[in-house]
PDB file of N, CA and C in Angstrom:
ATOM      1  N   UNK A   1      47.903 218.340 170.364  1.00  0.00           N
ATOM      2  CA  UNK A   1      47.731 217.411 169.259  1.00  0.00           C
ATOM      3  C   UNK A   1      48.248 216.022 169.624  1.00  0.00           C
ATOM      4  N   UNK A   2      49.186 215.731 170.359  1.00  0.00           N
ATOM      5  CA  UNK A   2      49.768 215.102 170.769  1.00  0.00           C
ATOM      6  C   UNK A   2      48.680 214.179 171.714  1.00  0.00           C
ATOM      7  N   UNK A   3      48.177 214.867 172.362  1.00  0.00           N
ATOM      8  CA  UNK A   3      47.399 214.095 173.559  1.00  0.00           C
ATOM      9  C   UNK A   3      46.454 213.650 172.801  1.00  0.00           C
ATOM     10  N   UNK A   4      45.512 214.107 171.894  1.00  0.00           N
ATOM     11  CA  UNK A   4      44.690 213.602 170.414  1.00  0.00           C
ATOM     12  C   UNK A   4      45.252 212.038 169.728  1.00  0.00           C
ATOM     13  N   UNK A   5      46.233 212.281 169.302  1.00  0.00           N
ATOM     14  CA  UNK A   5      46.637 211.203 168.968  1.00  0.00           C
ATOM     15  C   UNK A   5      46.920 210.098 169.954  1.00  0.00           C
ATOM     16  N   UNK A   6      47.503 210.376 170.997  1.00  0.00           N
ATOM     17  CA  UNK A   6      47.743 208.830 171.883  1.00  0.00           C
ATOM     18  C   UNK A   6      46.524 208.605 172.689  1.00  0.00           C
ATOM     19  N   UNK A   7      45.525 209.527 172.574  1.00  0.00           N
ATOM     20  CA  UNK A   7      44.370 209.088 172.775  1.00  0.00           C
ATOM     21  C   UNK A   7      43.505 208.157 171.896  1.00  0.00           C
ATOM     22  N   UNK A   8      43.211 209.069 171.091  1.00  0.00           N
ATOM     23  CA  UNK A   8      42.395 207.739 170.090  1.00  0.00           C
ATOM     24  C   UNK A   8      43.022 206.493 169.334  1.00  0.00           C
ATOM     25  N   UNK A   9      44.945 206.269 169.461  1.00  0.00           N
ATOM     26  CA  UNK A   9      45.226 205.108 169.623  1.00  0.00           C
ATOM     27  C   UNK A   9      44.661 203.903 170.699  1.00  0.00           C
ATOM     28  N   UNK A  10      44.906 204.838 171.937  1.00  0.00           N
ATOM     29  CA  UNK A  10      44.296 203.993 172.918  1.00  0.00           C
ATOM     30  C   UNK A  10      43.080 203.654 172.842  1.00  0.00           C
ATOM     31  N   UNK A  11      42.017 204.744 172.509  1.00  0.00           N
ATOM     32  CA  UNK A  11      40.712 204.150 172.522  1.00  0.00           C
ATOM     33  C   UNK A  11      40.432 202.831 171.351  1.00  0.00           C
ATOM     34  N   UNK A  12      41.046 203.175 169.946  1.00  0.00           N
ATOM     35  CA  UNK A  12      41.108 202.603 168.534  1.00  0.00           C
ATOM     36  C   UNK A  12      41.347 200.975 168.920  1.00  0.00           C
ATOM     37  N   UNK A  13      42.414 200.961 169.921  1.00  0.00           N
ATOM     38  CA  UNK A  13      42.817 199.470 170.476  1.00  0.00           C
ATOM     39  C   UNK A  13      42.085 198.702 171.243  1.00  0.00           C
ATOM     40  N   UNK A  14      41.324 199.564 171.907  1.00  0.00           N
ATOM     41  CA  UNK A  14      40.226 198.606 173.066  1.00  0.00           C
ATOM     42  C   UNK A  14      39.423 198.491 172.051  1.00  0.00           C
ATOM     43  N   UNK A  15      38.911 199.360 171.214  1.00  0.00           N
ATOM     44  CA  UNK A  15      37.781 199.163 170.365  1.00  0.00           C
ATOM     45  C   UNK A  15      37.924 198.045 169.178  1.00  0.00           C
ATOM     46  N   UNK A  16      39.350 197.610 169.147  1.00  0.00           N
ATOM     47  CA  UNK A  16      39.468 196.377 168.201  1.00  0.00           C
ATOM     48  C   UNK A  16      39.595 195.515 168.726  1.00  0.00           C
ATOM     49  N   UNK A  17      40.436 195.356 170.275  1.00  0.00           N
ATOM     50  CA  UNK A  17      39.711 194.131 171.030  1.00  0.00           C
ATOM     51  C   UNK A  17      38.377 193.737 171.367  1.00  0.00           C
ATOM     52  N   UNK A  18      37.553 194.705 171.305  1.00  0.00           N
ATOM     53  CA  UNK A  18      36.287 194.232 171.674  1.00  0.00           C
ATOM     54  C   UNK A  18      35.389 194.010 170.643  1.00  0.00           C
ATOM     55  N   UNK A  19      36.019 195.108 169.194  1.00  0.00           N
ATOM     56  CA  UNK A  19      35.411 194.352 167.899  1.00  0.00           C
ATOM     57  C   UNK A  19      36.085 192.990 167.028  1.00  0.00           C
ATOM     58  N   UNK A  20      37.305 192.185 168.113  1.00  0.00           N
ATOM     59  CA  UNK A  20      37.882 191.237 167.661  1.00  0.00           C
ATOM     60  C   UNK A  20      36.759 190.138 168.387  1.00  0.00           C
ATOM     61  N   UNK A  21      36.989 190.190 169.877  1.00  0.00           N
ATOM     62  CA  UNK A  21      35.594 189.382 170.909  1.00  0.00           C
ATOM     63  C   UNK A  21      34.558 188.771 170.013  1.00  0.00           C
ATOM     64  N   UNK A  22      34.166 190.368 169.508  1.00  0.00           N
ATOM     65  CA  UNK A  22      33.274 189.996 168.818  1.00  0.00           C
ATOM     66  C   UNK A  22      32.466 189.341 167.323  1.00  0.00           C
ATOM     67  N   UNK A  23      33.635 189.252 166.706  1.00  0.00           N
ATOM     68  CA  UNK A  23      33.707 188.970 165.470  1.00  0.00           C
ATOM     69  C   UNK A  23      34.166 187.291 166.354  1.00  0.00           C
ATOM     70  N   UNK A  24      34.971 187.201 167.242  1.00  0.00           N
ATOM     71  CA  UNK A  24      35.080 185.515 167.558  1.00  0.00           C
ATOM     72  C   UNK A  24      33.940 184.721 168.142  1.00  0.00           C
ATOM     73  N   UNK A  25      32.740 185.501 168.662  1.00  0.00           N
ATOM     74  CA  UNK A  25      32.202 185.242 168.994  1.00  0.00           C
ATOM     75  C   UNK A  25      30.592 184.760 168.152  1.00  0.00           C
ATOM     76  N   UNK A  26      30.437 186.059 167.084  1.00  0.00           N
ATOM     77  CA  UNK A  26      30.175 185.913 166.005  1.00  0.00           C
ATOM     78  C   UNK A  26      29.795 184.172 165.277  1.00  0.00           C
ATOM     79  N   UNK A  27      31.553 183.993 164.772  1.00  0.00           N
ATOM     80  CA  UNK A  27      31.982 183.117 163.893  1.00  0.00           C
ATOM     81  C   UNK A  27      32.273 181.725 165.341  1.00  0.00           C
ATOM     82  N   UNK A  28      31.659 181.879 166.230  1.00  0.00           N
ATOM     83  CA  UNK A  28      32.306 180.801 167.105  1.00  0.00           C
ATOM     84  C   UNK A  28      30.963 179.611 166.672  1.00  0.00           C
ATOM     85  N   UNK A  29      31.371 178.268 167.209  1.00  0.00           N
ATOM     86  CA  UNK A  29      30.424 177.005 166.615  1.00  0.00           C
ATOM     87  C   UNK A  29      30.015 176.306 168.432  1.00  0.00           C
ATOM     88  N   UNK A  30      30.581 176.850 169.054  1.00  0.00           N
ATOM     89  CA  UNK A  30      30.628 176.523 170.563  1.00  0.00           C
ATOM     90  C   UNK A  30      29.940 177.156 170.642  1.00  0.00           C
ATOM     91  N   UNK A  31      29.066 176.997 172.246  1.00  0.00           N
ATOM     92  CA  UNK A  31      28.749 178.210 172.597  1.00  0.00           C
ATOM     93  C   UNK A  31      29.632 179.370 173.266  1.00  0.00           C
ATOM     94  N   UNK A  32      29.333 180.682 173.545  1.00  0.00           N
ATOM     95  CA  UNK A  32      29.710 181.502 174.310  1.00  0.00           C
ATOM     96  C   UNK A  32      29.815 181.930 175.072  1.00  0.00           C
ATOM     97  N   UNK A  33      30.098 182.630 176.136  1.00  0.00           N
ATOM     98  CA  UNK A  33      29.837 183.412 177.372  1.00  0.00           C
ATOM     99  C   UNK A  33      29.951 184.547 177.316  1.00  0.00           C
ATOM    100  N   UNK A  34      29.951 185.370 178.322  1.00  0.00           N
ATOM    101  CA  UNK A  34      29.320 186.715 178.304  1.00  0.00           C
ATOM    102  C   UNK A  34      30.667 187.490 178.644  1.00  0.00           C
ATOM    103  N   UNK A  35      31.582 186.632 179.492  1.00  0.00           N
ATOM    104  CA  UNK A  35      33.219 187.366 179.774  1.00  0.00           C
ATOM    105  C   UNK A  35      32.939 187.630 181.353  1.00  0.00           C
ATOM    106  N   UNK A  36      31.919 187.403 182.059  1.00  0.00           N
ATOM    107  CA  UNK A  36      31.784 187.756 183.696  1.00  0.00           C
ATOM    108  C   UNK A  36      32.155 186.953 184.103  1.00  0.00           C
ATOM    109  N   UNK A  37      32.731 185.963 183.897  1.00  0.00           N
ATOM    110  CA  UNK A  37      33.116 184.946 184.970  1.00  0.00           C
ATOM    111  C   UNK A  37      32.503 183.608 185.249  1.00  0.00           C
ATOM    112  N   UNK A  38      31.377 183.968 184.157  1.00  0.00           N
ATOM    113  CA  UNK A  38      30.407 182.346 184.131  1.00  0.00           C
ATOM    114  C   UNK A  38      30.929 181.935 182.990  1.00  0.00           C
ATOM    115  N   UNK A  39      31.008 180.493 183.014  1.00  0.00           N
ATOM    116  CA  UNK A  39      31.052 179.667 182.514  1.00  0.00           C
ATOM    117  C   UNK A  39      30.184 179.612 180.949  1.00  0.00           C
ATOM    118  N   UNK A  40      30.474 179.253 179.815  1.00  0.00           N
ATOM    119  CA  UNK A  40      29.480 179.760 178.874  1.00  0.00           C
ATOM    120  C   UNK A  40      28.630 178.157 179.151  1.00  0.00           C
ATOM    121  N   UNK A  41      27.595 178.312 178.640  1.00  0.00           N
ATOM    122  CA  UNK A  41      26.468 177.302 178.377  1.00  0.00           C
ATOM    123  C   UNK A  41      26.516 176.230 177.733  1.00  0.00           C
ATOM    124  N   UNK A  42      26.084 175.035 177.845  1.00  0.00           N
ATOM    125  CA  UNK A  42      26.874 173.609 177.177  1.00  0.00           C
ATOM    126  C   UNK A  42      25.648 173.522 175.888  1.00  0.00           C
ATOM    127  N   UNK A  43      26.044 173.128 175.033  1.00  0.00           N
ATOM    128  CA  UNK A  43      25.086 173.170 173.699  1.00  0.00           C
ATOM    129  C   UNK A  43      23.959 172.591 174.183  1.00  0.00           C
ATOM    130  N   UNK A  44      23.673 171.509 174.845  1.00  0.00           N
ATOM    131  CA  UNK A  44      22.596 171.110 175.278  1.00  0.00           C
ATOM    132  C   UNK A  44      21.401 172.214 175.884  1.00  0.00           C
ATOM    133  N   UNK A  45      22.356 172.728 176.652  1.00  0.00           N
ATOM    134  CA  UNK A  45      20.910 173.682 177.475  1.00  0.00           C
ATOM    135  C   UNK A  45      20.650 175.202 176.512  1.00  0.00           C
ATOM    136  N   UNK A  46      21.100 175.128 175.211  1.00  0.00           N
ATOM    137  CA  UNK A  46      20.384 176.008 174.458  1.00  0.00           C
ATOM    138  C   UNK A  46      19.690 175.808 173.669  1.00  0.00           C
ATOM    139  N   UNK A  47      18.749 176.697 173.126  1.00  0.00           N
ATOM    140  CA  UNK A  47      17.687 176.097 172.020  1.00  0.00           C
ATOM    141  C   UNK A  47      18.173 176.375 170.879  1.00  0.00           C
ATOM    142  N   UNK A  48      19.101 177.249 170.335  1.00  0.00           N
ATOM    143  CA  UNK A  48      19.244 177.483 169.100  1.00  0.00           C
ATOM    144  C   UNK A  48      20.980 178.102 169.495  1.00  0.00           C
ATOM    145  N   UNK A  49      22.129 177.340 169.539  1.00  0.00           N
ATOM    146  CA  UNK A  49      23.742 178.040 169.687  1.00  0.00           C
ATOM    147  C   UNK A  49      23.914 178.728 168.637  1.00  0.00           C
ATOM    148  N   UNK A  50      23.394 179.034 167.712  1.00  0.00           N
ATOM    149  CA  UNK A  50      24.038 179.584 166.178  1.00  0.00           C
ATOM    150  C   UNK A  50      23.037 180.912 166.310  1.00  0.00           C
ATOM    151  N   UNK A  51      21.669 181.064 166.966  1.00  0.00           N
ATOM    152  CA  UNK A  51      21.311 182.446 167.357  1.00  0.00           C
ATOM    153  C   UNK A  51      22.431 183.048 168.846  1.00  0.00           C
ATOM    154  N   UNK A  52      22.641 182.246 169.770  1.00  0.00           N
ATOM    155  CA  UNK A  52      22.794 182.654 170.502  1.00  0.00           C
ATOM    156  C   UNK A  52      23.992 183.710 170.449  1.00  0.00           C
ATOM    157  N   UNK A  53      25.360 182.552 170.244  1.00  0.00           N
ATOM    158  CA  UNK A  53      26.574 182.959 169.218  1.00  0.00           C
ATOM    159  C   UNK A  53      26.733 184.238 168.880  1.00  0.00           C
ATOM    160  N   UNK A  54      26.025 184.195 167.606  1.00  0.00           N
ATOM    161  CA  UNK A  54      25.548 185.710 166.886  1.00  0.00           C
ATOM    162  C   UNK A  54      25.148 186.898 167.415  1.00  0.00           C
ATOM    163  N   UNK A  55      24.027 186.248 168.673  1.00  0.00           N
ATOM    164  CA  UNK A  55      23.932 187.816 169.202  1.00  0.00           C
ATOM    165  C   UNK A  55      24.900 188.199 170.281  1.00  0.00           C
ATOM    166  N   UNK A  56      25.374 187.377 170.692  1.00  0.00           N
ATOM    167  CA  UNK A  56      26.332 187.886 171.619  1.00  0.00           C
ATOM    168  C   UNK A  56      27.487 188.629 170.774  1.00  0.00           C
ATOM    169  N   UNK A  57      27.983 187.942 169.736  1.00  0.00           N
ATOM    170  CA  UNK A  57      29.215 188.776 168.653  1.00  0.00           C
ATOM    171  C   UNK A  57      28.438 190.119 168.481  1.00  0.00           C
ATOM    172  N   UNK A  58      27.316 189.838 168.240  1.00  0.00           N
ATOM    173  CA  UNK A  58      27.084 191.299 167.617  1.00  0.00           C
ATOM    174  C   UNK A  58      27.272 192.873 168.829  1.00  0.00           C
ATOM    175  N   UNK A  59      26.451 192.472 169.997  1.00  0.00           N
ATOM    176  CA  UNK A  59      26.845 192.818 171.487  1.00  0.00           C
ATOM    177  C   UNK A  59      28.270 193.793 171.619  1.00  0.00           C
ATOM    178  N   UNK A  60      29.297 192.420 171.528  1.00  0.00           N
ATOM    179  CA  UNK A  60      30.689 193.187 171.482  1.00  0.00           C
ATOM    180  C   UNK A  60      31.018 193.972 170.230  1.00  0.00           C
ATOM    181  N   UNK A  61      30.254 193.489 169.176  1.00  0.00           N
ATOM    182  CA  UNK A  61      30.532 194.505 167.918  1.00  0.00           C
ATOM    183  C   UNK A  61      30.110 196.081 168.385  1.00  0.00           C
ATOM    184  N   UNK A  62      28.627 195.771 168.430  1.00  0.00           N
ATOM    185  CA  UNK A  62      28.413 197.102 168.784  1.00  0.00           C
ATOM    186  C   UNK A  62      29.203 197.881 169.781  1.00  0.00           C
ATOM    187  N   UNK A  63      29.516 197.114 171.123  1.00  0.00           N
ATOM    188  CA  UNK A  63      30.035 198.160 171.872  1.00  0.00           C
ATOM    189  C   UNK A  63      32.039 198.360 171.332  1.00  0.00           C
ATOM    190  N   UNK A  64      31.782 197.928 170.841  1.00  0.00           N
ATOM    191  CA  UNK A  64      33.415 198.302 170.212  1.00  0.00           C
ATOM    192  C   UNK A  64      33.216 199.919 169.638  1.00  0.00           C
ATOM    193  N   UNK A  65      31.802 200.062 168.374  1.00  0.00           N
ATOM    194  CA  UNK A  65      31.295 200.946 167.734  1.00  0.00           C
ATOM    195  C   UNK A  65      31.336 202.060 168.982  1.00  0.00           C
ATOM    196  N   UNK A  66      30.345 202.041 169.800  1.00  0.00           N
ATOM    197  CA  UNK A  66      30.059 202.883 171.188  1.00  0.00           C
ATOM    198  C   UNK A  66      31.221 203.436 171.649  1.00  0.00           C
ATOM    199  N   UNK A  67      32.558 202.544 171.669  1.00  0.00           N
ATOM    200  CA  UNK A  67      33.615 203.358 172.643  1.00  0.00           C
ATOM    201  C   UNK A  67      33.912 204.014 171.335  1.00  0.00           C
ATOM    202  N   UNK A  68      33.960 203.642 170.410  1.00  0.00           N
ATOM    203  CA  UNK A  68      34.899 204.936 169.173  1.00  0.00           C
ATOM    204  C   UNK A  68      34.230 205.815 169.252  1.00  0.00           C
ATOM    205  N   UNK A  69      32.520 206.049 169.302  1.00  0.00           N
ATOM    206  CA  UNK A  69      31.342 206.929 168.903  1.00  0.00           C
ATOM    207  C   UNK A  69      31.278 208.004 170.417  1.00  0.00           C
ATOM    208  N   UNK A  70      31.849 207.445 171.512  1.00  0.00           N
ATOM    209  CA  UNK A  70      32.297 207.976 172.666  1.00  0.00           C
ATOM    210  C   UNK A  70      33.342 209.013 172.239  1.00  0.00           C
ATOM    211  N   UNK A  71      34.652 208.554 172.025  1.00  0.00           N
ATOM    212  CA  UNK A  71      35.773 209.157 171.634  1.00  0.00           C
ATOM    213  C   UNK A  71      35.104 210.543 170.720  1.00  0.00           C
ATOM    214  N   UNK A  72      34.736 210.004 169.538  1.00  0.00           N
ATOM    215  CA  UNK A  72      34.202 211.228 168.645  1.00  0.00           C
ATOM    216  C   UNK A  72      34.014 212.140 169.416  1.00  0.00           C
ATOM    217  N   UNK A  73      32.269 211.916 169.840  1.00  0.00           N
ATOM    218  CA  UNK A  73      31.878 212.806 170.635  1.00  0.00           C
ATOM    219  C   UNK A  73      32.833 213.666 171.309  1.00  0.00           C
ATOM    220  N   UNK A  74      33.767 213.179 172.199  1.00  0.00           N
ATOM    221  CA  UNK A  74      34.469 214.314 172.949  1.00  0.00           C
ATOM    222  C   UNK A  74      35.380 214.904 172.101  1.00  0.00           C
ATOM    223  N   UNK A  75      35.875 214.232 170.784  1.00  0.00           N
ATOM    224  CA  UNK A  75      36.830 215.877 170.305  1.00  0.00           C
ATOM    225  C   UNK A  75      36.917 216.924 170.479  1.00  0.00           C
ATOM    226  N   UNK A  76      35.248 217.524 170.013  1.00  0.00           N
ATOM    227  CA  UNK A  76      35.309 218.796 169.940  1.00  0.00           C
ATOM    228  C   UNK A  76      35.326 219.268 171.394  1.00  0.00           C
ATOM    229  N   UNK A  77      34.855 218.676 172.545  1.00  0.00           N
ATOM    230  CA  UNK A  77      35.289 219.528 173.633  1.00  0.00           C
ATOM    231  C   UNK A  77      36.424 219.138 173.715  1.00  0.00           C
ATOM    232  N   UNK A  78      37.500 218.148 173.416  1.00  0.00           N
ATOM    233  CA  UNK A  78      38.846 217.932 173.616  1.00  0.00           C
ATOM    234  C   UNK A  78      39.284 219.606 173.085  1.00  0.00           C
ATOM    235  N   UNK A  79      38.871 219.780 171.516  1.00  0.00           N
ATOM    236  CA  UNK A  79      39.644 220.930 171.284  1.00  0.00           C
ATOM    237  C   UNK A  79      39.472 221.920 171.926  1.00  0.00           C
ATOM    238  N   UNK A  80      38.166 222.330 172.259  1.00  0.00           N
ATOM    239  CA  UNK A  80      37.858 223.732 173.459  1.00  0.00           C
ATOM    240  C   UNK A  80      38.598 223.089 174.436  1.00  0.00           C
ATOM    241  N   UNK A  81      39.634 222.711 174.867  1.00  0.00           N
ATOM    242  CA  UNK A  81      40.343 222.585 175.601  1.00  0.00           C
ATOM    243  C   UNK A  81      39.514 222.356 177.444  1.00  0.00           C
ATOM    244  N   UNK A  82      38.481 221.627 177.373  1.00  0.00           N
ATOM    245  CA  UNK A  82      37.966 221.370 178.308  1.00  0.00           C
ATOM    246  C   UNK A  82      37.679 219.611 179.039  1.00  0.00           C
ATOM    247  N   UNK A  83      37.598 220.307 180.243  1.00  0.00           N
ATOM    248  CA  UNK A  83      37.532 218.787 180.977  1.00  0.00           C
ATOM    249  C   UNK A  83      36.190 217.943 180.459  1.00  0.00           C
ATOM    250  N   UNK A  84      35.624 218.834 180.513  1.00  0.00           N
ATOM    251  CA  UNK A  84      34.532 217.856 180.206  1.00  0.00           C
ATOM    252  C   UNK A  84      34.040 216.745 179.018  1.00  0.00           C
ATOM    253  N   UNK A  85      35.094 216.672 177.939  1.00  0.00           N
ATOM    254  CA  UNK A  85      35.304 215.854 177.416  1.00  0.00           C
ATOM    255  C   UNK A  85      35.610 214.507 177.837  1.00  0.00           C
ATOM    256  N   UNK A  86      36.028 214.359 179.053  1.00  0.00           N
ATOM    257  CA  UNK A  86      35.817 212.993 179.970  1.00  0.00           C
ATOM    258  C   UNK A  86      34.301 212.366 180.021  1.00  0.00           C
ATOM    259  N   UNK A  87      33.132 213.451 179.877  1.00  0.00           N
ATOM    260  CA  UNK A  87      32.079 212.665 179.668  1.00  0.00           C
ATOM    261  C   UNK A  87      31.202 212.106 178.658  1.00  0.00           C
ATOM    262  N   UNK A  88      31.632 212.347 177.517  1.00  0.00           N
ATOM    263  CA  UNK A  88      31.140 211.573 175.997  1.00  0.00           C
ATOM    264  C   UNK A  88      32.262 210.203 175.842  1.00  0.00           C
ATOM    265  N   UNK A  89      33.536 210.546 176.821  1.00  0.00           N
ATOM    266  CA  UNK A  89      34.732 209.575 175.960  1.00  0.00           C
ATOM    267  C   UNK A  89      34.534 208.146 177.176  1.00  0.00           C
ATOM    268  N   UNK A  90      34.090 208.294 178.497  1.00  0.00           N
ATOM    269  CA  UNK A  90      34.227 207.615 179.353  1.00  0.00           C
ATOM    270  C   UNK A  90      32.773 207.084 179.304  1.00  0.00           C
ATOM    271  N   UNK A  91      31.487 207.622 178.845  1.00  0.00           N
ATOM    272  CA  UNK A  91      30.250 207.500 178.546  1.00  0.00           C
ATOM    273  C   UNK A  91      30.021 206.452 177.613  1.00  0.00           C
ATOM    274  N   UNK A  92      30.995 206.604 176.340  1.00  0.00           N
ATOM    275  CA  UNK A  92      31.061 205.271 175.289  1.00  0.00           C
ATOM    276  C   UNK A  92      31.605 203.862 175.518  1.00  0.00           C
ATOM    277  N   UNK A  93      32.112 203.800 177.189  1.00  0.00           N
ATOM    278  CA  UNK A  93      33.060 202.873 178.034  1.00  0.00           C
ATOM    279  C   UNK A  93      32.084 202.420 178.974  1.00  0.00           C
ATOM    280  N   UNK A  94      31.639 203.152 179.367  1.00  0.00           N
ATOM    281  CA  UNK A  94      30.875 202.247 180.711  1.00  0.00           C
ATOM    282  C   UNK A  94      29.618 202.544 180.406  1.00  0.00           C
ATOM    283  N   UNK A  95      28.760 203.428 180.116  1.00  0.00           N
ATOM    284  CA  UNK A  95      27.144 203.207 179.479  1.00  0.00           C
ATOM    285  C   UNK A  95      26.723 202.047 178.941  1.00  0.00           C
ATOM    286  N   UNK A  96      27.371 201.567 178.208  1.00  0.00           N
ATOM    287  CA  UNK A  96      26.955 200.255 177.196  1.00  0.00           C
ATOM    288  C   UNK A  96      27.083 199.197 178.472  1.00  0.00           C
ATOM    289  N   UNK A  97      27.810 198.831 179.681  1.00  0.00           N
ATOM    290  CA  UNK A  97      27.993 198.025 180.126  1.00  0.00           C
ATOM    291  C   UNK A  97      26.982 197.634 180.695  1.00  0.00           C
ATOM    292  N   UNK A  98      25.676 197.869 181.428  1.00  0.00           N
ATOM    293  CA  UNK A  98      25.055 197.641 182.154  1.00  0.00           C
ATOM    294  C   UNK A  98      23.614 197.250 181.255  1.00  0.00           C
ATOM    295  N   UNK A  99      23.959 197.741 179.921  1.00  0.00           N
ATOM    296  CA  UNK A  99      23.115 197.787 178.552  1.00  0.00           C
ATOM    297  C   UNK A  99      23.211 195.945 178.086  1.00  0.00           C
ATOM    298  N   UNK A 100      24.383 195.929 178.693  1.00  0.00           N
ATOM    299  CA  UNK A 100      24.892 194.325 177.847  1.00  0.00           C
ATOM    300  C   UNK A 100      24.776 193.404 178.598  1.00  0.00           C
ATOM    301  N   UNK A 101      24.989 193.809 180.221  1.00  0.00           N
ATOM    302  CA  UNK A 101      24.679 192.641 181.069  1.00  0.00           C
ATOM    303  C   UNK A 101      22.988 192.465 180.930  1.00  0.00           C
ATOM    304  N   UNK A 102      22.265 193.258 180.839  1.00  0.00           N
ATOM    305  CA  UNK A 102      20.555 193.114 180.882  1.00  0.00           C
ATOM    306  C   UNK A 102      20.494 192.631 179.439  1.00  0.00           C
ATOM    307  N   UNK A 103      21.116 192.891 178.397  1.00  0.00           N
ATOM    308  CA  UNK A 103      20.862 192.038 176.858  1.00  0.00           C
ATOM    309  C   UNK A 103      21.224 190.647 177.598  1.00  0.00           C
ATOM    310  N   UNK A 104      22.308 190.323 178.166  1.00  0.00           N
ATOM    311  CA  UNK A 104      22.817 189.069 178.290  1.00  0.00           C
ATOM    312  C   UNK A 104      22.037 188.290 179.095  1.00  0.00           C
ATOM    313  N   UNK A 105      21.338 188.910 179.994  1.00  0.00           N
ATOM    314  CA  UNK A 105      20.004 188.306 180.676  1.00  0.00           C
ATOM    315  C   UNK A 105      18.970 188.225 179.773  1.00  0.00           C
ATOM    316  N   UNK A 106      18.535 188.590 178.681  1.00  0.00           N
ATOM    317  CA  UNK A 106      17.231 188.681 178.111  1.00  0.00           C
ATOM    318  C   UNK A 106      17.707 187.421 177.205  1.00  0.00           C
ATOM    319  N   UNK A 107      18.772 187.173 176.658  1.00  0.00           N
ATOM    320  CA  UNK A 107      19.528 186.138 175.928  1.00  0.00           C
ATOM    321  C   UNK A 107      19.575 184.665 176.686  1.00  0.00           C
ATOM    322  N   UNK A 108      19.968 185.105 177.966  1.00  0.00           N
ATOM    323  CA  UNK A 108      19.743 183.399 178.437  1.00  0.00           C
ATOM    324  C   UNK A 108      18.023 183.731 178.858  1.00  0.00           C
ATOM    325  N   UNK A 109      17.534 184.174 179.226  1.00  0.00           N
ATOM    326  CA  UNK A 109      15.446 184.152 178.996  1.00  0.00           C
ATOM    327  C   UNK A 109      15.466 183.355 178.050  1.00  0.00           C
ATOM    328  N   UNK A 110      16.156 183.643 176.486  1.00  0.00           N
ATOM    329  CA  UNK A 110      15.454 183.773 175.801  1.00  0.00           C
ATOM    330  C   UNK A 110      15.591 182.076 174.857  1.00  0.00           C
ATOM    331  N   UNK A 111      17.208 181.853 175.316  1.00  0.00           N
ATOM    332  CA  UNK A 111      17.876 180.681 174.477  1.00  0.00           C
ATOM    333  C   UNK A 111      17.889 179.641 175.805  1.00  0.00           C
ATOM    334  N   UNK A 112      18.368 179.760 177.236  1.00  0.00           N
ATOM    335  CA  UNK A 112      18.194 178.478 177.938  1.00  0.00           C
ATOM    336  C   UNK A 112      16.778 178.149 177.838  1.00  0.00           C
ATOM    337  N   UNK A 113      17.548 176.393 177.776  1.00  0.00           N
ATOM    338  CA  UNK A 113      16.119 175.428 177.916  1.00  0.00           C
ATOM    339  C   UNK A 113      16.103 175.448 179.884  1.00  0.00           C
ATOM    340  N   UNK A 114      14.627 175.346 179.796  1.00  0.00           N
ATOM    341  CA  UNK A 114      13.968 175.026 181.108  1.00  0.00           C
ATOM    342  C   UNK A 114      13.515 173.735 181.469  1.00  0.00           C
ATOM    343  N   UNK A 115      13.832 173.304 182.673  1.00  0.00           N
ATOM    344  CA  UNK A 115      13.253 172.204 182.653  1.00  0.00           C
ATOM    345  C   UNK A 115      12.442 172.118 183.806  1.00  0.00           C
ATOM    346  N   UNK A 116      10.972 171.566 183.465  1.00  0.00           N
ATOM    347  CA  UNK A 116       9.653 171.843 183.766  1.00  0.00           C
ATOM    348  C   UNK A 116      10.412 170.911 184.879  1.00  0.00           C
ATOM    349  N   UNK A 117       9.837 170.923 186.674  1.00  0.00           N
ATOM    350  CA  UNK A 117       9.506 170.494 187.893  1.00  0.00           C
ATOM    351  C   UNK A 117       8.599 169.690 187.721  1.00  0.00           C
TER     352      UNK A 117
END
């Protein structure tokens, strides 16, 4: 029971940092970035910052949702007392990631301006 509980503290906490991200990101008037290491985008080279903004908050919202919906999932094999509950809880952690870098590409497609050659 013990391991139950300091588990889904831990998970409960990443999942409010990343549903905090996202709620700042949300409500942000700047633009944003994605958290990889680039630089976010200067208002100029977007077409619309107040779509962009938004979908990116929403992004980290959701995957905040995903790692708790991860956690769930593995209870019940937590309680059958099996390992394999590492793969619904670690699944709600890194699945979404590769989900968000290709959203985050379809997002700058979709919001950088181009400039015609």
């Amino acid at each position: 029971m013990v391991e139950f509980i300091f588990g889904f503290v831990i998970y409960l906490f990443v999942a409010v940092i990343m549903l905090g991200i996202g709620i700042s990101q949300y409500r942000s008037k700047k633009p944003v970035g994605f958290y990889s290491g680039e630089k976010p985008p200067l208002e100029r080279e977007l077409t619309d910052v107040n779509a962009w903004n938004k979908k990116h908050g929403k992004m980290w919202i959701w995957y905040s949702v995903a790692i708790m919906v991860g956690y769930i999932l593995g209870i019940p094999l937590m309680v059958m007392d099996t390992a394999w509950c590492v793969l619904p809880m670690c699944g709600g952690i890194i699945v979404p990631i590769p989900l968000m870098i290709r959203y985050h590409h379809k997002l700058i497609w979709e919001y950088k301006t181009r400039k015609e050659l």
